[in-house]
C-alpha atoms as a PDB file:
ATOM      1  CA  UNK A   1      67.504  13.203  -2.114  1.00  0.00           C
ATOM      2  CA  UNK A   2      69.550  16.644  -0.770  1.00  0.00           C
ATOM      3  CA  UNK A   3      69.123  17.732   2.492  1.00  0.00           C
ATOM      4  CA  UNK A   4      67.191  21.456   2.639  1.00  0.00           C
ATOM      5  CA  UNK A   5      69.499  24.168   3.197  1.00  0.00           C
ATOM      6  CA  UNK A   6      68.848  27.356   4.934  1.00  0.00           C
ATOM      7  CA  UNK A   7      65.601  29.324   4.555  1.00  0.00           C
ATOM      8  CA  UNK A   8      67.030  32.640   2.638  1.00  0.00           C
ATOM      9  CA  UNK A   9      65.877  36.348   2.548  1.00  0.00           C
ATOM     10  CA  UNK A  10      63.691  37.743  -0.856  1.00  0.00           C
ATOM     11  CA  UNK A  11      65.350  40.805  -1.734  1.00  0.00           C
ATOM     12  CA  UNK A  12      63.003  44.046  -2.406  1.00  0.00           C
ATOM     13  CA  UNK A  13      63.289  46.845  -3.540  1.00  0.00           C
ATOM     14  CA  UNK A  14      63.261  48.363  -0.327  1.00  0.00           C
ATOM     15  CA  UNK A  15      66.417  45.841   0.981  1.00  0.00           C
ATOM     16  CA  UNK A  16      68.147  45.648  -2.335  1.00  0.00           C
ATOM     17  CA  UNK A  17      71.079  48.188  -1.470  1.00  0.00           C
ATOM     18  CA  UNK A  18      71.981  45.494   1.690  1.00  0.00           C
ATOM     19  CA  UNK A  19      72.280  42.669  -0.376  1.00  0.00           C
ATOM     20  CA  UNK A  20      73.772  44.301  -3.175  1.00  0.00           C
ATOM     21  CA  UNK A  21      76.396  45.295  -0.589  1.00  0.00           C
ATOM     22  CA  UNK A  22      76.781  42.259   1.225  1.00  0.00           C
ATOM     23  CA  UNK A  23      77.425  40.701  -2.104  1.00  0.00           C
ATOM     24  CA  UNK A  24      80.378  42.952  -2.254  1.00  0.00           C
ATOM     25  CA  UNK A  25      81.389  42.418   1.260  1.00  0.00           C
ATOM     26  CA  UNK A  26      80.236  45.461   2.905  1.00  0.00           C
ATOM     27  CA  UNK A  27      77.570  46.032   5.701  1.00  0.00           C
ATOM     28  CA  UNK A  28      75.062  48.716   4.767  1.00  0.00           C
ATOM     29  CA  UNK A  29      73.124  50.680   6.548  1.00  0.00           C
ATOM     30  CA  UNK A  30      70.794  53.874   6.987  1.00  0.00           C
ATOM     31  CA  UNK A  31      70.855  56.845   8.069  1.00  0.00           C
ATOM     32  CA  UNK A  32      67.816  59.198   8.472  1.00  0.00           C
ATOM     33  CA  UNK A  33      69.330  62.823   7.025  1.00  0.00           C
ATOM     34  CA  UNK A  34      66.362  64.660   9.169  1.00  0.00           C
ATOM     35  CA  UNK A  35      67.374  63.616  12.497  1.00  0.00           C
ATOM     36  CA  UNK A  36      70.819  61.619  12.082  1.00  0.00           C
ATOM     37  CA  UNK A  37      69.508  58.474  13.536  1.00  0.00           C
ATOM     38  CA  UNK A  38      71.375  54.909  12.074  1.00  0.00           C
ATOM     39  CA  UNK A  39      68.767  51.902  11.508  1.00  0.00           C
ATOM     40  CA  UNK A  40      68.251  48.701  10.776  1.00  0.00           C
ATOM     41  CA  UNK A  41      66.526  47.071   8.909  1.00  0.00           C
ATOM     42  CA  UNK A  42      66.378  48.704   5.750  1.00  0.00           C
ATOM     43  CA  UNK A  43      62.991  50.482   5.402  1.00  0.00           C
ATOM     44  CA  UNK A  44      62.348  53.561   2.937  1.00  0.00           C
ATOM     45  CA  UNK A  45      61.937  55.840   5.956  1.00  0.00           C
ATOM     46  CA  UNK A  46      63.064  56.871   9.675  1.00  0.00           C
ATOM     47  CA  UNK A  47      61.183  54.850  12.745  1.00  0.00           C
ATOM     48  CA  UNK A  48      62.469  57.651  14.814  1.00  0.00           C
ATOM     49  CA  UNK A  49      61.331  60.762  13.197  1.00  0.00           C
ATOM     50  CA  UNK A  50      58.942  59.484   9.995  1.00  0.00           C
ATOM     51  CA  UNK A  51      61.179  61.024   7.308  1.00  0.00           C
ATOM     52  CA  UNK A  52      61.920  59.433   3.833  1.00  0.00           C
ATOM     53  CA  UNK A  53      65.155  61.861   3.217  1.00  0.00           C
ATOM     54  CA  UNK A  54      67.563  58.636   3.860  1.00  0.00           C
ATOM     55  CA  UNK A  55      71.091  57.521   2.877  1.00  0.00           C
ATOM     56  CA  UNK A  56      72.873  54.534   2.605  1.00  0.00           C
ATOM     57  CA  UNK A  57      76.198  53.884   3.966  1.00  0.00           C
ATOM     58  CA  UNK A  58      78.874  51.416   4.703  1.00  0.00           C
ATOM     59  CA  UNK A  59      78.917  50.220   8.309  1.00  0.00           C
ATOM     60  CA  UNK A  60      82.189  49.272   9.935  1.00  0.00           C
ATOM     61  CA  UNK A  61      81.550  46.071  10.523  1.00  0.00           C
ATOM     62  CA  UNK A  62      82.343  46.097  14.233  1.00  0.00           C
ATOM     63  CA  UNK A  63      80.083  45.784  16.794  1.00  0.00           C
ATOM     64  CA  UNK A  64      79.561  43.725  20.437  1.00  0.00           C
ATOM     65  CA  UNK A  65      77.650  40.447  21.272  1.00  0.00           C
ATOM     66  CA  UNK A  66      74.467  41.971  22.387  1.00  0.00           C
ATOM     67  CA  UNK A  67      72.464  38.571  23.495  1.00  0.00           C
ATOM     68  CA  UNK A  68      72.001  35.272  22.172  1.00  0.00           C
ATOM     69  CA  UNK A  69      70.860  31.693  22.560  1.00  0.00           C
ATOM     70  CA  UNK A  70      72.614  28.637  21.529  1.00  0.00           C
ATOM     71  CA  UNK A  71      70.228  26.202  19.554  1.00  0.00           C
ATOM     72  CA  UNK A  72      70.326  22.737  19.932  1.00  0.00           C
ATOM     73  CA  UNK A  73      67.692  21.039  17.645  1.00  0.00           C
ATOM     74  CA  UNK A  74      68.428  20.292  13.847  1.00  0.00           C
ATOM     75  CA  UNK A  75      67.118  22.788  11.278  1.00  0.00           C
ATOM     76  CA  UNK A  76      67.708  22.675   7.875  1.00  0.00           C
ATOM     77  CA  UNK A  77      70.582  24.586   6.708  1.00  0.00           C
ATOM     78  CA  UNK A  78      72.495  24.666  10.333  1.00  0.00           C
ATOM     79  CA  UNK A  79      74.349  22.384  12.220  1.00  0.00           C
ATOM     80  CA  UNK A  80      73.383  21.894  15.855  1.00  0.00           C
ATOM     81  CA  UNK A  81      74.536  23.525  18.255  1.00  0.00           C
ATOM     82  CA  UNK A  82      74.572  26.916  16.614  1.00  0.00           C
ATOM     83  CA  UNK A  83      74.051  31.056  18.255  1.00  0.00           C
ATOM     84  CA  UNK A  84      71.183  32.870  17.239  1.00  0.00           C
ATOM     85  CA  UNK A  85      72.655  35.889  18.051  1.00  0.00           C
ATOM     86  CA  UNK A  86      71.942  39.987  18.780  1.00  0.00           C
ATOM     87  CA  UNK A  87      75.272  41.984  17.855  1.00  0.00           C
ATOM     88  CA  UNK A  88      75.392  45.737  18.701  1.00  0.00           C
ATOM     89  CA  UNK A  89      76.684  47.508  15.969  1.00  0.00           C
ATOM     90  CA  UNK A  90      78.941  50.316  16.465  1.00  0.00           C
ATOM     91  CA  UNK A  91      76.967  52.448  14.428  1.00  0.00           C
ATOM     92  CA  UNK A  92      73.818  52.053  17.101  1.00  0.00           C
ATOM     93  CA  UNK A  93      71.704  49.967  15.407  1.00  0.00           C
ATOM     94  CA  UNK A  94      71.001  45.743  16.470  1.00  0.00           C
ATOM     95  CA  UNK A  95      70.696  42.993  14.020  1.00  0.00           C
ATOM     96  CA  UNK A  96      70.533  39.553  14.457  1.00  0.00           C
ATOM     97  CA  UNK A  97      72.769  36.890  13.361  1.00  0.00           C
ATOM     98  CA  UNK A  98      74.834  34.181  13.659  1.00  0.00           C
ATOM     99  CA  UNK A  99      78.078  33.827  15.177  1.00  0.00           C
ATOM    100  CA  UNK A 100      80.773  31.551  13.239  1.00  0.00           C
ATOM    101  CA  UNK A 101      84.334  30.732  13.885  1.00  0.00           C
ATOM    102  CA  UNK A 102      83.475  30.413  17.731  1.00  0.00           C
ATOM    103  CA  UNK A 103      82.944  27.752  20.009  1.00  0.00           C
ATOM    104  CA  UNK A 104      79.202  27.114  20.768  1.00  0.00           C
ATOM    105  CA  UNK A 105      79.634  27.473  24.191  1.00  0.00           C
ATOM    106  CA  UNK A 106      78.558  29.724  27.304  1.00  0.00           C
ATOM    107  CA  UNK A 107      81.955  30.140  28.523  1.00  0.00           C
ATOM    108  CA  UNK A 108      82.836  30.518  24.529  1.00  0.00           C
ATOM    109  CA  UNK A 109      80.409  33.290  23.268  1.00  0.00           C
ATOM    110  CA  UNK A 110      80.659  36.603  26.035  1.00  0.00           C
ATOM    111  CA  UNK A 111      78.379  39.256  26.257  1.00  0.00           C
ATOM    112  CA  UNK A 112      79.862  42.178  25.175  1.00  0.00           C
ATOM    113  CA  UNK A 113      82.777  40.587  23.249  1.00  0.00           C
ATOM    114  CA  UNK A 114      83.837  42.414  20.471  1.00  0.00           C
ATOM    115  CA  UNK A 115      83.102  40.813  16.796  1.00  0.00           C
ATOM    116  CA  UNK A 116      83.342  41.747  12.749  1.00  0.00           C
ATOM    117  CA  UNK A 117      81.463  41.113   9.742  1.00  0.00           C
ATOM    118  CA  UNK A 118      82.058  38.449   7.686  1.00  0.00           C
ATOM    119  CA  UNK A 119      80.150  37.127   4.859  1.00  0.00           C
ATOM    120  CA  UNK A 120      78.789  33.638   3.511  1.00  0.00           C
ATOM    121  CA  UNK A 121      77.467  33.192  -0.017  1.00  0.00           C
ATOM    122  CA  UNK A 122      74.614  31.942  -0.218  1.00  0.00           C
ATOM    123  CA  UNK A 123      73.725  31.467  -4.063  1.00  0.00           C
ATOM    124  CA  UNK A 124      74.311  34.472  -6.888  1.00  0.00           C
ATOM    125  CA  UNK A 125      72.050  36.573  -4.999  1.00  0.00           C
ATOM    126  CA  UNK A 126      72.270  36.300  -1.231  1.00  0.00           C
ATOM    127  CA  UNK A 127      75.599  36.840   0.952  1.00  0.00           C
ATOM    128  CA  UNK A 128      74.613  36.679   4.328  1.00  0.00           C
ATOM    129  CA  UNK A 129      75.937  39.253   6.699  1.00  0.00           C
ATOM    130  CA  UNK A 130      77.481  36.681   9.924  1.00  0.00           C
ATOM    131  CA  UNK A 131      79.780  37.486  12.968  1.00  0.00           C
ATOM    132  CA  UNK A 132      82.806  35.962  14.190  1.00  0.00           C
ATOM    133  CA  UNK A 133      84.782  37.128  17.345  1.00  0.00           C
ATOM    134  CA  UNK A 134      87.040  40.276  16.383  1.00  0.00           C
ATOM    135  CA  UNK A 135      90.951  39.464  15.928  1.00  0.00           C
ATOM    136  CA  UNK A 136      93.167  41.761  17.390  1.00  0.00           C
END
């Protein structure tokens, strides 16, 4: 019998512009056009200031290790140890994550180390939006 893979995100209409745009490799995010304010996660209006007038834009990509823990116990889909992770974008906003091409280590994964985007297909629908540590 196959192992279970990873629990995955049910796109709505509300979220469909992020995973339409992970799916194409880019980061997307919001920006409320009332009081200029970036978010995450996608939501049809601004937490800040309540207003619906929003746009969607591409994101760098770049952003700073924020916080995270390193997980040791089996889940399906990951292989222990793994970083459940908090990266600051540059844009403002916080999302969590995982952190890939890195050592699960303390002495490994820095606070405020600089990372990028990069992206793991999931299936046809979902590319998941994961950080590595930035090169160069």
């Amino acid at each position: 019998m196959a192992e279970p893979g990873r629990a995955l995100p049910a796109p709505t209409p509300e979220t469909q512009h992020f995973w339409d745009g992970t799916r194409e490799g880019e980061l997307r995010l919001q920006r409320c056009d009332g009081c200029g304010k970036n978010y995450f996660p996608p939501r049809p209006f601004c937490a800040s200031c309540g207003s619906r007038k929003v746009s969607v834009f591409a994101a760098s990509g770049k952003g700073v290790l924020w916080s995270y823990v390193i997980h040791h116990r089996p889940v399906p889909g990951f292989k222990p140890p793994y970083a459940i992770a908090v990266v600051q974008l540059d844009e403002g906003p916080r999302m969590m994550t995982n952190i890939v091409e890195c050592e699960q280590t303390p002495e490994a994964l820095q606070l405020d180390m600089k990372v990028e985007v990069v992206f793991e297909k999931q299936n046809d629908t979902i590319t998941l939006p994961v950080f590595r540590p930035a090169k160069g």
